[in-house]
Protein backbone atom coordinates (compact mmCIF):
# COMPACT_ATOMS: atom_id res chain seq x y z
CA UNK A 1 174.57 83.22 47.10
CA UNK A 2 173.14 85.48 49.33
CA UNK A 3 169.26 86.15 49.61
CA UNK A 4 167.56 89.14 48.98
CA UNK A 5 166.50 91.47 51.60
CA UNK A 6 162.77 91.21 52.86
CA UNK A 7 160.04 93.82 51.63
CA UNK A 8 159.38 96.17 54.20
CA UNK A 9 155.63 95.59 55.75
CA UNK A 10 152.93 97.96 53.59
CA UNK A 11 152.28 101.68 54.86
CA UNK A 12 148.76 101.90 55.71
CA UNK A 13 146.36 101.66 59.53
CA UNK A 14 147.50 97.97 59.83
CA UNK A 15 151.29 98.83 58.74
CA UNK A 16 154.66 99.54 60.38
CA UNK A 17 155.65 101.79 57.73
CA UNK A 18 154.85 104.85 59.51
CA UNK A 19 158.10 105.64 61.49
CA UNK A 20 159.00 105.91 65.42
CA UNK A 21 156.65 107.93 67.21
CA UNK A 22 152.92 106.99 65.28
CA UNK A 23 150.55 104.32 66.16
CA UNK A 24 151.12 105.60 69.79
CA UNK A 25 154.50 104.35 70.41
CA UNK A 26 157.30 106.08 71.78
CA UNK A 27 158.11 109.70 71.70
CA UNK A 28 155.93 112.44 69.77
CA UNK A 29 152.44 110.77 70.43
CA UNK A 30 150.10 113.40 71.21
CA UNK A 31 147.76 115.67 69.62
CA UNK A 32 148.94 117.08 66.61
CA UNK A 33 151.18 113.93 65.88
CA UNK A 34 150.43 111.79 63.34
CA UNK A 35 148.93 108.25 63.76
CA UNK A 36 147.05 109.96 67.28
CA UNK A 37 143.52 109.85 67.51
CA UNK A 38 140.77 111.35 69.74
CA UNK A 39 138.55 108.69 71.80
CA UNK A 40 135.18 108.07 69.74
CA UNK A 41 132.67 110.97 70.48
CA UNK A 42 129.56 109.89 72.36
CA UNK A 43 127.59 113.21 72.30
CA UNK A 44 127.14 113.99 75.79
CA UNK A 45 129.66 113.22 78.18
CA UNK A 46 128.20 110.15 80.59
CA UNK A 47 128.23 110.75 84.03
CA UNK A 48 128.75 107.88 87.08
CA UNK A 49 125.10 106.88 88.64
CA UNK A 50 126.36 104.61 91.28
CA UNK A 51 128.08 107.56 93.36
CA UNK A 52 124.18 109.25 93.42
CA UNK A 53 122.23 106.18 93.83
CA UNK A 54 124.64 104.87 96.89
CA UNK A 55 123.90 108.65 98.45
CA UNK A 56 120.33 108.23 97.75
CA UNK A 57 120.46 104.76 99.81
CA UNK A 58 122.05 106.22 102.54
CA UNK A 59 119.98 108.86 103.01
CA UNK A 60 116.71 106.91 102.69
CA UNK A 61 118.36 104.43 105.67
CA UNK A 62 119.55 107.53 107.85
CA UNK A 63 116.03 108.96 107.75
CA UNK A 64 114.28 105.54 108.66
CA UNK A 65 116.78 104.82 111.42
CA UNK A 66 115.98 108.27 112.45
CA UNK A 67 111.93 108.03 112.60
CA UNK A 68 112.33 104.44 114.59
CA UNK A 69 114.16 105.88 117.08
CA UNK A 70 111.81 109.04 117.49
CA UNK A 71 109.16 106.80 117.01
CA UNK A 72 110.50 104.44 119.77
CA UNK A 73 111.58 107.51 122.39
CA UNK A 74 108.02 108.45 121.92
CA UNK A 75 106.47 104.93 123.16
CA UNK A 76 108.80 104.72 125.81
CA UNK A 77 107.60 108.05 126.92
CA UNK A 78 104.00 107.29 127.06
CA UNK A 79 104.25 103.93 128.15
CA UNK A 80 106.32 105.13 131.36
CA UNK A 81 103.39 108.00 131.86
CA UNK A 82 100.92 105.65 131.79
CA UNK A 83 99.44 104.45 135.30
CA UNK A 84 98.15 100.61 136.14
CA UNK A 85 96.19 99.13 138.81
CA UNK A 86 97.94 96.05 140.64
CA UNK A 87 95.43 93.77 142.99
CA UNK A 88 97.41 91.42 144.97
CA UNK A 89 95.01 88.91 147.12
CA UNK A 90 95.87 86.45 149.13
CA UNK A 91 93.00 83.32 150.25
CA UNK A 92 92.81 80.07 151.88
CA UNK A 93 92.72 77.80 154.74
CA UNK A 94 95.49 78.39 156.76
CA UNK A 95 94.95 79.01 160.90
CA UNK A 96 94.00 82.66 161.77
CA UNK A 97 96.86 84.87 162.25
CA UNK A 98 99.33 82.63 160.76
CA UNK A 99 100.13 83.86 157.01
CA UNK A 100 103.18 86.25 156.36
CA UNK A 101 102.59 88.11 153.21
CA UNK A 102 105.21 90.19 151.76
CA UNK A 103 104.83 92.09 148.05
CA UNK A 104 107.17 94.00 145.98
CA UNK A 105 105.77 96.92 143.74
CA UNK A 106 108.31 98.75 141.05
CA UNK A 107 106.85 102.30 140.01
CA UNK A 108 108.59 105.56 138.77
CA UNK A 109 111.80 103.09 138.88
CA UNK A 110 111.72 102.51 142.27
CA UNK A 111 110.81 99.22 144.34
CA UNK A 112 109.20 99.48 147.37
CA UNK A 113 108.59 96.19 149.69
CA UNK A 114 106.60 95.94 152.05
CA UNK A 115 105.59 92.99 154.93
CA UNK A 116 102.05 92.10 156.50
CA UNK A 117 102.47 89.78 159.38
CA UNK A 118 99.86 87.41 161.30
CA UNK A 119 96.89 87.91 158.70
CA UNK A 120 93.80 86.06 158.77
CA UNK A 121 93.13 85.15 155.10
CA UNK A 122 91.44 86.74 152.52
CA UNK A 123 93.11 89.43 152.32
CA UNK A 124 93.39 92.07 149.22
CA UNK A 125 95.53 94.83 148.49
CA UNK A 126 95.22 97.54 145.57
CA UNK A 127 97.92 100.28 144.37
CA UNK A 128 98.54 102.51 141.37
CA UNK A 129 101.63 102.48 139.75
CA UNK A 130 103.05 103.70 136.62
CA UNK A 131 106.82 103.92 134.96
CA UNK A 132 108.40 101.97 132.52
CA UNK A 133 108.53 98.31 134.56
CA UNK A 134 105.63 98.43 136.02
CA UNK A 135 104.33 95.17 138.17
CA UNK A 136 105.36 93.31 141.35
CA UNK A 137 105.86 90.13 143.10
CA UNK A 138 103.32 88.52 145.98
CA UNK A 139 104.62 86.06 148.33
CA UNK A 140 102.61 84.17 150.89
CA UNK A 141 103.86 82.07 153.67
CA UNK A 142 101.94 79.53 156.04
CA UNK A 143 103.06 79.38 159.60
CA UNK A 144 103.65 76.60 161.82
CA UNK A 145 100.19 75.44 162.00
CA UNK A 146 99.86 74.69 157.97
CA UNK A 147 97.20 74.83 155.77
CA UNK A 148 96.32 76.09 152.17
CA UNK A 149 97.22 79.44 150.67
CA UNK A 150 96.43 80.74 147.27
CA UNK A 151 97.85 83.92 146.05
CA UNK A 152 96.90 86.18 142.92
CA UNK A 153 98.56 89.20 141.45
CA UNK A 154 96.81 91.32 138.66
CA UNK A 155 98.12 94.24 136.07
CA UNK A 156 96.26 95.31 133.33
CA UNK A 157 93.93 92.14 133.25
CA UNK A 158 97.03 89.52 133.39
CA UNK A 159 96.68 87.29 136.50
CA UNK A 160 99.38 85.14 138.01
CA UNK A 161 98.11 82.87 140.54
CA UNK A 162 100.08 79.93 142.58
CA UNK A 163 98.53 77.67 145.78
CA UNK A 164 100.85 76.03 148.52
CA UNK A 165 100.05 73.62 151.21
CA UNK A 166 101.72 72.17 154.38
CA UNK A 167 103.71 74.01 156.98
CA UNK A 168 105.72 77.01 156.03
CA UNK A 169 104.59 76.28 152.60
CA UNK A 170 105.45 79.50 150.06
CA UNK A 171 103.03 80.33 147.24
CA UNK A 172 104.78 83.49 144.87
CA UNK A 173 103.09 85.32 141.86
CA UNK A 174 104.92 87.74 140.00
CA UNK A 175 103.23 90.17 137.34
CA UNK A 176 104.71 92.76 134.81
């Protein structure tokens, strides 16, 4: 004996009974259509923050990067107007007319170099400089007949100082 045929699911929201084309399946879904419904209503219509805040970010970075590097051209600019005093001096022991003393000086971007031979210790030396690297480099040098040198280079109250002994003994301070 055969067996009966099988009840067809109910009609209803959960059913199948509705035929092809409801329930959003197939052809003839739509507005208009039966089984199609409209997303829920929310009142307004929500907008996307994140596009706005990520602008608002970038902006607030752009305009910081912007006032450091004004801020920074505008240091730079003062700082390479502004004019130093450098004292070199140069004392010791060392036999009369037998020191060689030779100094570097940068200003405006420049170095200049300059030589002073067969000096009699103490000797001093002041210049004004100004530019972005400001500073410069003292070297003293005993002769043949020895003895003690001490050398000091100042800018802007920083002093560098050094001593060498013996013969052809080299004492260097550099200041910037």
């Amino acid at each position: 004996m055969p067996l009966p045929p099988a009840p067809p699911p109910p009609d209803g929201p959960q059913g199948w009974g509705q035929g092809w084309g409801e329930r959003g399946q197939g052809p003839g879904h739509g507005p208009g259509q039966r089984g199609w419904s409209a997303p829920p209503s929310r009142g307004r219509r929500q907008r996307r923050v994140w596009p706005w805040a990520l602008l608002a970010v970038f902006v607030l970075c752009a305009g910081g990067c912007v006032a450091l590097v004004v801020g920074i051209g505008r240091e730079i600019d003062e700082e390479s107007k502004r004019e130093v005093t450098i004292t070199y001096e140069v004392t010791g022991d060392a036999r009369a007319k037998d020191v060689t003393i030779t100094y570097a000086t940068y200003s405006d971007g420049s170095l200049s170099q300059h030589q002073v031979t067969d000096v009699d210790p103490p000797w001093r030396k002041e210049l004004r400089t100004k530019g972005f690297v400001k500073g410069g480099l003292l070297a003293v040098t005993t002769g043949t007949s020895g003895g003690t040198v001490r050398c000091a280079a100042t800018v802007d109250g920083t002093t560098r100082t050094a001593t060498a002994s013996g013969v052809l003994a080299t004492a260097s301070c550099d200041v910037f």
